[in-house]
PDB file of N, CA and C in Angstrom:
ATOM      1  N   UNK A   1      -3.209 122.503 -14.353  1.00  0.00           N
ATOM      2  CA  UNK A   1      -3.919 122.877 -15.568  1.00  0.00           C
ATOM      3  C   UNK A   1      -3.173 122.329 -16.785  1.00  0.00           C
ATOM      4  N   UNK A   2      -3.940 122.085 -18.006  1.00  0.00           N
ATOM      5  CA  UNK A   2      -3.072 121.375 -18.553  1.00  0.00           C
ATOM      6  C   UNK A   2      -3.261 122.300 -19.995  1.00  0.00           C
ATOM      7  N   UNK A   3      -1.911 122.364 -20.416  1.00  0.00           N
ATOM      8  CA  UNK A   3      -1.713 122.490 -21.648  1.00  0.00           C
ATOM      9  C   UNK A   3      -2.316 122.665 -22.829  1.00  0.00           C
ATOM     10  N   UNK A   4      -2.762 123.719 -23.558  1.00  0.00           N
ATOM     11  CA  UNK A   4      -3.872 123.947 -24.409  1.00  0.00           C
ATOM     12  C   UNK A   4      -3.022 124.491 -25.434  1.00  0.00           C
ATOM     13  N   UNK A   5      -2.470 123.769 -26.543  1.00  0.00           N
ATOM     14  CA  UNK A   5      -2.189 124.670 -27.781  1.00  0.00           C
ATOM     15  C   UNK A   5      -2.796 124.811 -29.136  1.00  0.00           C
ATOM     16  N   UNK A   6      -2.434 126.092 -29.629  1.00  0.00           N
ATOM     17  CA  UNK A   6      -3.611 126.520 -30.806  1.00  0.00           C
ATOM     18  C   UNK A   6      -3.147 125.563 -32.151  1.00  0.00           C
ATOM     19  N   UNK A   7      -4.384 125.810 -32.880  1.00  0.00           N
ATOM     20  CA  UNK A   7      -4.130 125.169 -33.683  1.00  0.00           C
ATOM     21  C   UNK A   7      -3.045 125.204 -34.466  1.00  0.00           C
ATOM     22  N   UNK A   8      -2.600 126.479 -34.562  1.00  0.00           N
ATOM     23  CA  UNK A   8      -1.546 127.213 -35.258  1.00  0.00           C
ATOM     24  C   UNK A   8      -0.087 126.461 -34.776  1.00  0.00           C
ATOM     25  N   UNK A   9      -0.227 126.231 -33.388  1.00  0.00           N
ATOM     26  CA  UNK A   9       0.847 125.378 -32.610  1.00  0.00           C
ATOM     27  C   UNK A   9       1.091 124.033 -33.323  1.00  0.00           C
ATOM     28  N   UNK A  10      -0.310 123.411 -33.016  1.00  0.00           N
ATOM     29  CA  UNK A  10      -0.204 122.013 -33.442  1.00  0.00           C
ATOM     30  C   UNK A  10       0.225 121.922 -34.786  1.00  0.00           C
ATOM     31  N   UNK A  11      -0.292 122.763 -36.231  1.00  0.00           N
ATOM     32  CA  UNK A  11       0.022 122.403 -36.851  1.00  0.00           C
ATOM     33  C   UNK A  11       1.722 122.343 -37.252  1.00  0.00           C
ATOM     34  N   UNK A  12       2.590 124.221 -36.732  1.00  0.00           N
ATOM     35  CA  UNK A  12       4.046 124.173 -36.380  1.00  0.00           C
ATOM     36  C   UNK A  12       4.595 123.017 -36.145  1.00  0.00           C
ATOM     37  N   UNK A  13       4.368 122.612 -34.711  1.00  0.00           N
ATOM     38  CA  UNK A  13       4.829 121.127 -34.147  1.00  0.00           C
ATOM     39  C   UNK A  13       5.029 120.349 -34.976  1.00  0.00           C
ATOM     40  N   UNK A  14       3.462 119.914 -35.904  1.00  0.00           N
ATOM     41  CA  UNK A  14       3.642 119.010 -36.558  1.00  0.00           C
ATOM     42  C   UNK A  14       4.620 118.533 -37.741  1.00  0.00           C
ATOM     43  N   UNK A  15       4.939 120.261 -38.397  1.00  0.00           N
ATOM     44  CA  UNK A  15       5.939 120.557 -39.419  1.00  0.00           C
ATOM     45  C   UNK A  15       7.325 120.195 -38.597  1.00  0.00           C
ATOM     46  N   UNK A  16       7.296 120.904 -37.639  1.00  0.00           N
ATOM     47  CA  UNK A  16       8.685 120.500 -36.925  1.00  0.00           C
ATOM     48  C   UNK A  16       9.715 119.436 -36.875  1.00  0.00           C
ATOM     49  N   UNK A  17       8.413 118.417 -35.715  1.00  0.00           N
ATOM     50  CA  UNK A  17       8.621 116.972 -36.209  1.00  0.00           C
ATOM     51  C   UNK A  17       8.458 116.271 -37.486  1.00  0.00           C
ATOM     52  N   UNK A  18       8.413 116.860 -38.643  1.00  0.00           N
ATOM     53  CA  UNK A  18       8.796 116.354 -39.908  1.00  0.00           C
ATOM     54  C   UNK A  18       7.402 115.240 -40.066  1.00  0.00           C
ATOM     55  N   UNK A  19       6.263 115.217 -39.308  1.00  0.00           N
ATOM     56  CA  UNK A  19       5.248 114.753 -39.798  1.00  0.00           C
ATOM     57  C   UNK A  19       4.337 115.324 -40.832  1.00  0.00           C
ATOM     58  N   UNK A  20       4.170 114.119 -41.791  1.00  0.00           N
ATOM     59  CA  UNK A  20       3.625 114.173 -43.045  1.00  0.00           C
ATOM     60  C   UNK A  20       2.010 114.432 -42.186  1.00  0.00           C
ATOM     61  N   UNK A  21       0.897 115.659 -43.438  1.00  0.00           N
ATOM     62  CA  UNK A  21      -0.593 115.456 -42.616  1.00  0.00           C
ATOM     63  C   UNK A  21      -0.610 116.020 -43.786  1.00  0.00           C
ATOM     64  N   UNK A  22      -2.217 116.031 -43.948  1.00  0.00           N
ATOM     65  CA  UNK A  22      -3.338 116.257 -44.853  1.00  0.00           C
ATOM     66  C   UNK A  22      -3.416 118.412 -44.605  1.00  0.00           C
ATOM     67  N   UNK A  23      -4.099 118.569 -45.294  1.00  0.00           N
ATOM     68  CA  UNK A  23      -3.898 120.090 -45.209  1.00  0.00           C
ATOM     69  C   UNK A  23      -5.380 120.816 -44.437  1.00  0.00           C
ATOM     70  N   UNK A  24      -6.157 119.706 -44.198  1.00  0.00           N
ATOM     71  CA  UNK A  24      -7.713 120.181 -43.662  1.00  0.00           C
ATOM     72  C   UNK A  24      -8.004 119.108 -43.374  1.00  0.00           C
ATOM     73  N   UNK A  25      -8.380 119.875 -41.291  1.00  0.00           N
ATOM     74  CA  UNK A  25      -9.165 118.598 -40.723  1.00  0.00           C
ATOM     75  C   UNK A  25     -10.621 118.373 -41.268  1.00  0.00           C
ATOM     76  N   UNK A  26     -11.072 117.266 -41.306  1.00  0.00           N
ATOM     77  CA  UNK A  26     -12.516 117.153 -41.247  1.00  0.00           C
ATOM     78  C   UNK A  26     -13.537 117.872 -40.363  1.00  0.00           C
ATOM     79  N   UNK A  27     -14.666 117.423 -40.782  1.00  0.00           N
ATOM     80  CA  UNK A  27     -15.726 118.883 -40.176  1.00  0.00           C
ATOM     81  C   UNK A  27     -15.784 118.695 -38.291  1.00  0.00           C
ATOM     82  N   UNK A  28     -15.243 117.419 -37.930  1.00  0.00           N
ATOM     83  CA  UNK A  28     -14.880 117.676 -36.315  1.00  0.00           C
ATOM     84  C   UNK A  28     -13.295 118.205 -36.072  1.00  0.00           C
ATOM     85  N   UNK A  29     -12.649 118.366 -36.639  1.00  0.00           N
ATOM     86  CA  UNK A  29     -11.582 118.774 -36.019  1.00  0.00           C
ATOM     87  C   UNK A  29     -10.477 117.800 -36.363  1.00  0.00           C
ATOM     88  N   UNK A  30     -10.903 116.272 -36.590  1.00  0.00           N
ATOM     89  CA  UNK A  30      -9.825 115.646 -36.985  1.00  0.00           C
ATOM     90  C   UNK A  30      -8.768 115.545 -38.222  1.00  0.00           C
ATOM     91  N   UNK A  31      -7.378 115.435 -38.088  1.00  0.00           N
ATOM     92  CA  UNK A  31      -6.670 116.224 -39.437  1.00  0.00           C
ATOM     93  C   UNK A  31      -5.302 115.066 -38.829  1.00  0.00           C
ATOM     94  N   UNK A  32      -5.973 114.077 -40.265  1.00  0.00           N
ATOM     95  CA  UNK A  32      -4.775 112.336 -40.489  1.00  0.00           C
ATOM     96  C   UNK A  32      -3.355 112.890 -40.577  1.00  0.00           C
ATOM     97  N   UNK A  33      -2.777 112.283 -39.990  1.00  0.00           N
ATOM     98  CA  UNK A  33      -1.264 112.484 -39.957  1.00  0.00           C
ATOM     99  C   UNK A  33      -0.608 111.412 -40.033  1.00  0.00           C
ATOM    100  N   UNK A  34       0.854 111.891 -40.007  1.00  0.00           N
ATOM    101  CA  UNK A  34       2.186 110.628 -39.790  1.00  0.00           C
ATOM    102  C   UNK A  34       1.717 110.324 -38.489  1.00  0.00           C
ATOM    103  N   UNK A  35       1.888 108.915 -38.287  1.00  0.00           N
ATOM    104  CA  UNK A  35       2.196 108.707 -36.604  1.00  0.00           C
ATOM    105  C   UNK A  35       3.413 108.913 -35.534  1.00  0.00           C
ATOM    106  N   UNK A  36       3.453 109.501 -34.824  1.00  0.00           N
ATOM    107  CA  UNK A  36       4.054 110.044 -34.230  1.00  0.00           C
ATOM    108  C   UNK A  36       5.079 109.239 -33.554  1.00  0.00           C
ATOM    109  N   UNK A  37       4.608 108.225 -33.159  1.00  0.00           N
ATOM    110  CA  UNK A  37       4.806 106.708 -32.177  1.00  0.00           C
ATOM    111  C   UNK A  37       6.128 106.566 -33.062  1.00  0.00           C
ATOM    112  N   UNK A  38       7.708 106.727 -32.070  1.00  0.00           N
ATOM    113  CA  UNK A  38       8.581 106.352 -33.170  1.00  0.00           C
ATOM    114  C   UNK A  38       8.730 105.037 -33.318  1.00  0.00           C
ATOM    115  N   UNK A  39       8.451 104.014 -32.835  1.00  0.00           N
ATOM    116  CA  UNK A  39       8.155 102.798 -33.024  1.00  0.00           C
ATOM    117  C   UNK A  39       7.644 102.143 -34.382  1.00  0.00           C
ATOM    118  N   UNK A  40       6.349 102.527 -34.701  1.00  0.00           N
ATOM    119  CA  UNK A  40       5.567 103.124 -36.203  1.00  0.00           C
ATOM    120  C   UNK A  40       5.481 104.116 -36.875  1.00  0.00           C
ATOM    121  N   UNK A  41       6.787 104.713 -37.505  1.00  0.00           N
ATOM    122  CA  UNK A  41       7.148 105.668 -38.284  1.00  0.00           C
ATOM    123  C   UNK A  41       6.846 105.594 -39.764  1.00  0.00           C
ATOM    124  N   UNK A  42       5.387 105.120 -39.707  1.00  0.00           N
ATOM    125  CA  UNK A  42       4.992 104.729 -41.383  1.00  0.00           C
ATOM    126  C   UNK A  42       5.357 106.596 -42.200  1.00  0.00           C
ATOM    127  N   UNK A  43       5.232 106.503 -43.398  1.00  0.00           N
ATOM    128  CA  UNK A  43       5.501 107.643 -44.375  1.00  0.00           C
ATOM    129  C   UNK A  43       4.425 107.926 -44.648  1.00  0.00           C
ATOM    130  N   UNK A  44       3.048 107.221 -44.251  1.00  0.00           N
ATOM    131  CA  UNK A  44       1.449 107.578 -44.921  1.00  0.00           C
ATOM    132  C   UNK A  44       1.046 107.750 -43.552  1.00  0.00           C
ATOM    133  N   UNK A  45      -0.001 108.612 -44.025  1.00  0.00           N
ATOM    134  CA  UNK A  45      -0.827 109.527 -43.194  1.00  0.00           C
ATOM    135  C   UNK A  45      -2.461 109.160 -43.071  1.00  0.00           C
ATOM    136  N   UNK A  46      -2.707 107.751 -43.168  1.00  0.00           N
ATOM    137  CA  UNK A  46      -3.709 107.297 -43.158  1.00  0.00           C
ATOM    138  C   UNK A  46      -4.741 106.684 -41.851  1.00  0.00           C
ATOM    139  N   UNK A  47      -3.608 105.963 -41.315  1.00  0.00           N
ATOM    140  CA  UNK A  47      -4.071 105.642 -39.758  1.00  0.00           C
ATOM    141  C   UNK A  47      -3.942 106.337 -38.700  1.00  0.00           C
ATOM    142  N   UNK A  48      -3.338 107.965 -38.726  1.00  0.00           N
ATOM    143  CA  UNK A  48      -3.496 108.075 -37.486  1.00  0.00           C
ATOM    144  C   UNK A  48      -4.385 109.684 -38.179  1.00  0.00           C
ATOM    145  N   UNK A  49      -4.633 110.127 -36.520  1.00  0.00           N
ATOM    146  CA  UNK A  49      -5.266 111.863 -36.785  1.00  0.00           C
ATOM    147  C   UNK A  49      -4.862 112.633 -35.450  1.00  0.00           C
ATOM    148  N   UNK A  50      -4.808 113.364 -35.161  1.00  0.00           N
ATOM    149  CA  UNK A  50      -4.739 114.450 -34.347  1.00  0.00           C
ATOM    150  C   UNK A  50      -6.066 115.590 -34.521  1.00  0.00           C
ATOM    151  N   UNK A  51      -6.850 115.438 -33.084  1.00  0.00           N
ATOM    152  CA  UNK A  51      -7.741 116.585 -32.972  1.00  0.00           C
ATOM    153  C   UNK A  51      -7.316 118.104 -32.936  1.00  0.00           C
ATOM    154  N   UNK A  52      -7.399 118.662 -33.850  1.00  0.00           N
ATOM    155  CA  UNK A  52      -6.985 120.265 -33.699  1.00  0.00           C
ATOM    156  C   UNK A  52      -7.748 121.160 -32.231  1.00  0.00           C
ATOM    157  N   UNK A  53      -8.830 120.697 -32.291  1.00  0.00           N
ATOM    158  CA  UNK A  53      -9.351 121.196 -30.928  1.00  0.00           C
ATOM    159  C   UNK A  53      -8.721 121.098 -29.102  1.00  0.00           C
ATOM    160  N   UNK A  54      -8.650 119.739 -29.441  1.00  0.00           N
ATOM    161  CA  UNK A  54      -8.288 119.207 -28.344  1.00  0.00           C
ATOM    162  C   UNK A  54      -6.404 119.130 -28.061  1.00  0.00           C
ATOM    163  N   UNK A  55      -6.625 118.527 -29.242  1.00  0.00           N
ATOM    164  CA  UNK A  55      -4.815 118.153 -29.144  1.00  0.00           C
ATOM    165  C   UNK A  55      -4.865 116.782 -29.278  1.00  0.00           C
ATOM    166  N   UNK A  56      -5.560 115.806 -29.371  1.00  0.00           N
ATOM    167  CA  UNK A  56      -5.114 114.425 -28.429  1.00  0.00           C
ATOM    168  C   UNK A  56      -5.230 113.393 -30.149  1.00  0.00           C
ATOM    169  N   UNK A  57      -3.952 113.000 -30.103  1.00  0.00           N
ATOM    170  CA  UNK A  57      -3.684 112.066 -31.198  1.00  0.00           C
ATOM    171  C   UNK A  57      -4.179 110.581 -30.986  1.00  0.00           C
ATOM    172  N   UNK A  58      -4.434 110.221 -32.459  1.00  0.00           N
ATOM    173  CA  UNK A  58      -5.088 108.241 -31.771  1.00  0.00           C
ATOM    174  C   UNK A  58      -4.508 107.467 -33.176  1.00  0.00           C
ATOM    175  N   UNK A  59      -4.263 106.507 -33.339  1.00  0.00           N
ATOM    176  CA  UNK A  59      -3.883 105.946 -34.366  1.00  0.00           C
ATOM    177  C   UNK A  59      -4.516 104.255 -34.446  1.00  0.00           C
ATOM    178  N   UNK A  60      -4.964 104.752 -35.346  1.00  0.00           N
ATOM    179  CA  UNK A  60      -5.938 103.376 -35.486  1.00  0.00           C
ATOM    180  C   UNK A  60      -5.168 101.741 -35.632  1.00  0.00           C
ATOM    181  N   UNK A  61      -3.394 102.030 -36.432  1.00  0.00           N
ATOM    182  CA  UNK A  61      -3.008 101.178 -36.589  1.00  0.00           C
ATOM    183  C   UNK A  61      -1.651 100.556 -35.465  1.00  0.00           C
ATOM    184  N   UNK A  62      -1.433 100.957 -34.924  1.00  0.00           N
ATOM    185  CA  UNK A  62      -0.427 100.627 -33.815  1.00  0.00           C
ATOM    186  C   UNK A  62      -1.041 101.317 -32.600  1.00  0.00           C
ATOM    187  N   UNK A  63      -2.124 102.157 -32.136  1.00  0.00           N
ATOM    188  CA  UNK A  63      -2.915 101.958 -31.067  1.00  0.00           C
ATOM    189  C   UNK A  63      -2.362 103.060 -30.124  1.00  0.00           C
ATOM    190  N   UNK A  64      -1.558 103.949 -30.859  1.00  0.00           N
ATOM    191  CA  UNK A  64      -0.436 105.634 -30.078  1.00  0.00           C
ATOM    192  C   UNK A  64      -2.419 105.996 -30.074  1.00  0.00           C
ATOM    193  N   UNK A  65      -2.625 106.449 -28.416  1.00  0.00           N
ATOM    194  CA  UNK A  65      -3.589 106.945 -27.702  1.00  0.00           C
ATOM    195  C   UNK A  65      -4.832 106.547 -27.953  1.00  0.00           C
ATOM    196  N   UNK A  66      -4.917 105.662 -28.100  1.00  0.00           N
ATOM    197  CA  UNK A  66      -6.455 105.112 -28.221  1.00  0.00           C
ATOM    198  C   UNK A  66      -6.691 104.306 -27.367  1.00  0.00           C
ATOM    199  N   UNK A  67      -8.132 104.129 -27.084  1.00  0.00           N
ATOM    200  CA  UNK A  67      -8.922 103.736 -26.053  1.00  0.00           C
ATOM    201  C   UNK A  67      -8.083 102.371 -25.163  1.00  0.00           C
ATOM    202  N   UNK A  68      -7.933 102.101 -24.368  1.00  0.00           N
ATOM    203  CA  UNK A  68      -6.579 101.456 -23.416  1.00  0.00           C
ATOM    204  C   UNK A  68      -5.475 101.170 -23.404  1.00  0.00           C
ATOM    205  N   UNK A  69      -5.599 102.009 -24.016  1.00  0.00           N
ATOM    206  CA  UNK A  69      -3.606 102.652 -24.085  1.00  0.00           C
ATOM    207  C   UNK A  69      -3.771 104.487 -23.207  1.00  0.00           C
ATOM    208  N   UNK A  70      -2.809 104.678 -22.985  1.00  0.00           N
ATOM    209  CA  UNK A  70      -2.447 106.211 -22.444  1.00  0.00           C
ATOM    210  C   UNK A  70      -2.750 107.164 -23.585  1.00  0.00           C
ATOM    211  N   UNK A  71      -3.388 108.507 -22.544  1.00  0.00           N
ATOM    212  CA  UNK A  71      -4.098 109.220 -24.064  1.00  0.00           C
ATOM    213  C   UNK A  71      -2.733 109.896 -23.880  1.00  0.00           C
ATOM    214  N   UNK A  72      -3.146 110.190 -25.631  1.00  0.00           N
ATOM    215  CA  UNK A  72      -1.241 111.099 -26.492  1.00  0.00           C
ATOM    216  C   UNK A  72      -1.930 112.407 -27.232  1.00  0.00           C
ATOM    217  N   UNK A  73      -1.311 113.153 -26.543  1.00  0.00           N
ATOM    218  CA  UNK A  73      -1.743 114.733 -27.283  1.00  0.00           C
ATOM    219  C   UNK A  73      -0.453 115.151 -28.010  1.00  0.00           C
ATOM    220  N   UNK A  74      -0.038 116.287 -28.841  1.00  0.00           N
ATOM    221  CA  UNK A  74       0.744 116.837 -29.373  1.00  0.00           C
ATOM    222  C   UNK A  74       2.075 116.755 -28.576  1.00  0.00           C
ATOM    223  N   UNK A  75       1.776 117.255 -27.294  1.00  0.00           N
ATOM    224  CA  UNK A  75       2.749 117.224 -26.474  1.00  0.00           C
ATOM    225  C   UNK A  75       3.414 116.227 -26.042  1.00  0.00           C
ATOM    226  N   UNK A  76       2.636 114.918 -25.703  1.00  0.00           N
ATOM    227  CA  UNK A  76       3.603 113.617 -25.827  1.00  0.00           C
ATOM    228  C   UNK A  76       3.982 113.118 -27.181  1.00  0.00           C
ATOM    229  N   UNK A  77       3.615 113.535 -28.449  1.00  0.00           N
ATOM    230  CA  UNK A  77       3.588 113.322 -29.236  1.00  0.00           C
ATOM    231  C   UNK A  77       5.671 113.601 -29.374  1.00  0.00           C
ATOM    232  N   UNK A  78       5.790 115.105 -28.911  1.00  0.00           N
ATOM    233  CA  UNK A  78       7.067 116.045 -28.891  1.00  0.00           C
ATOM    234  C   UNK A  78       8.131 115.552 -27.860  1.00  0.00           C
ATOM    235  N   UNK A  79       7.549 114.856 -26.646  1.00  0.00           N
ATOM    236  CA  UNK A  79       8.156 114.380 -25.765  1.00  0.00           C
ATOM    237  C   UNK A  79       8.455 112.975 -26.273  1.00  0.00           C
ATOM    238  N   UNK A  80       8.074 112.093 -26.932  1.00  0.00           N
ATOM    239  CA  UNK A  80       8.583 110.624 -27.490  1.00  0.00           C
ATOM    240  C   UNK A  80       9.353 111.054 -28.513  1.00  0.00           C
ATOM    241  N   UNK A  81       9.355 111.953 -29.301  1.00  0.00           N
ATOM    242  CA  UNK A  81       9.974 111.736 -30.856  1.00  0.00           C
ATOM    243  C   UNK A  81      11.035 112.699 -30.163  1.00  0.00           C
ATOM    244  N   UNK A  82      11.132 113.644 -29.282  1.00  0.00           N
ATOM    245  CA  UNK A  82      12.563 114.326 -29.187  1.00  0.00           C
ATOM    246  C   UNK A  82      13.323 113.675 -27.664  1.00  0.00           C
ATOM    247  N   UNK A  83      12.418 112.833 -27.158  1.00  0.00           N
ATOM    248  CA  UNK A  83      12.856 112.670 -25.635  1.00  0.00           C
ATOM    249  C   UNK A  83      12.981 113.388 -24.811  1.00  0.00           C
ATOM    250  N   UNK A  84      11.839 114.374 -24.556  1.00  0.00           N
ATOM    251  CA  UNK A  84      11.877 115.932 -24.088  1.00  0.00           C
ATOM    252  C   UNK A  84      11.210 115.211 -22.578  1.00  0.00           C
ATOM    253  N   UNK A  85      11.556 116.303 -21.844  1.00  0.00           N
ATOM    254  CA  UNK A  85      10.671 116.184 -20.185  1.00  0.00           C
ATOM    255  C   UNK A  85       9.181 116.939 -20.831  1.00  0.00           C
ATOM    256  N   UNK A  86       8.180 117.082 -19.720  1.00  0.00           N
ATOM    257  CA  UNK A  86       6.823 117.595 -20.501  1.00  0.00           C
ATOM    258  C   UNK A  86       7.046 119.066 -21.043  1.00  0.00           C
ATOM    259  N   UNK A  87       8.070 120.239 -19.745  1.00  0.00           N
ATOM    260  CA  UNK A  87       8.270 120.943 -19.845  1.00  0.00           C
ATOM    261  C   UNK A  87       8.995 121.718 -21.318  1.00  0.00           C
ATOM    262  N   UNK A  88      10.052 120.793 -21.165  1.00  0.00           N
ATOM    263  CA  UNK A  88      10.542 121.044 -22.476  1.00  0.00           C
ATOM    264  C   UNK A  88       9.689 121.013 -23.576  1.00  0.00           C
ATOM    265  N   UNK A  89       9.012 120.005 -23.548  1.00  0.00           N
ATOM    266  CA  UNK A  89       7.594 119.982 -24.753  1.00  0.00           C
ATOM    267  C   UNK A  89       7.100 121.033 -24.829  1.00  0.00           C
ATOM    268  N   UNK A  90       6.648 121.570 -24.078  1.00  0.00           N
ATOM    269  CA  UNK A  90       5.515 122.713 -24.189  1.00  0.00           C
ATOM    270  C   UNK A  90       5.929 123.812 -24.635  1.00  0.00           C
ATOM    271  N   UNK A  91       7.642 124.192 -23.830  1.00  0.00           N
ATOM    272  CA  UNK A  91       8.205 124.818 -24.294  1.00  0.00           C
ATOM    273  C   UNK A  91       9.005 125.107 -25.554  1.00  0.00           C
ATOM    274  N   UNK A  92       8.819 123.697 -26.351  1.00  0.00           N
ATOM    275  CA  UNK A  92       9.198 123.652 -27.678  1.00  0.00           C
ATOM    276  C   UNK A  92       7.804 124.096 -28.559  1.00  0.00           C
ATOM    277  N   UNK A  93       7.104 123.621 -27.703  1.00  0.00           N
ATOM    278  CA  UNK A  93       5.710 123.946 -29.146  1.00  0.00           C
ATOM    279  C   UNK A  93       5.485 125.199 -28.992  1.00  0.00           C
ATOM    280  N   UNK A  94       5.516 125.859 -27.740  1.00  0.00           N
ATOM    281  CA  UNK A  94       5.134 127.473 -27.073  1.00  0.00           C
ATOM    282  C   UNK A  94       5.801 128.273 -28.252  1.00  0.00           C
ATOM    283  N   UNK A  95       7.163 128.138 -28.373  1.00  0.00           N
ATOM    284  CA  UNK A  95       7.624 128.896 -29.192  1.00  0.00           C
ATOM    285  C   UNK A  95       8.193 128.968 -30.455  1.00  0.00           C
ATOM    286  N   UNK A  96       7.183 127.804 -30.662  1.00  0.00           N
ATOM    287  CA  UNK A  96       6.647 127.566 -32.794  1.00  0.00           C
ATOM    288  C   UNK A  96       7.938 127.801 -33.190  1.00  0.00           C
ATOM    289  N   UNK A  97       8.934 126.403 -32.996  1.00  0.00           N
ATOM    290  CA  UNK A  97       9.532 126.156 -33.340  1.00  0.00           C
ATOM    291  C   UNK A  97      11.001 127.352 -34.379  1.00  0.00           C
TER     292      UNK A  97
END
């Protein structure tokens, strides 16, 4: 079963990891952020988003979970930027930091 965290999580996480985001997703759920991808550590919050519903991040400009690439939710999001196992991830976001 996989991993379902609230929004309340995602947004924690997101503070955690020191990603810059907008303060309200749009009317589906999507809410632009820093990219996560430490590779593309831009300071603007323009190309990528994270679904609050779902979890699953995509970035339009370096390609972190979008369509043929590996999908990236919050949780790999926590596992690339801290080098966590999945467990540890979950268990970092579980307990909002």
């Amino acid at each position: 079963m996989r991993f379902q965290p609230s929004t309340y999580q995602i947004i924690s996480t997101l503070n955690g990891l020191g990603l810059k985001h907008e303060d309200q997703p749009n009317s589906k759920g999507w809410l632009s952020i820093q990219c996560p991808n430490p590779s593309h550590f831009e300071q603007v919050h323009d190309n990528c988003s994270i679904n609050l519903n779902s979890g699953f991040i995509s970035c339009f400009s370096c390609g972190y979970g979008k369509k043929g690439s590996p999908a990236k939710t919050i949780v790999n999001a926590v596992m690339d930027r801290l080098n966590f196992s999945y467990r540890e991830a979950v268990q970092f976001i579980e307990q909002g930091l």
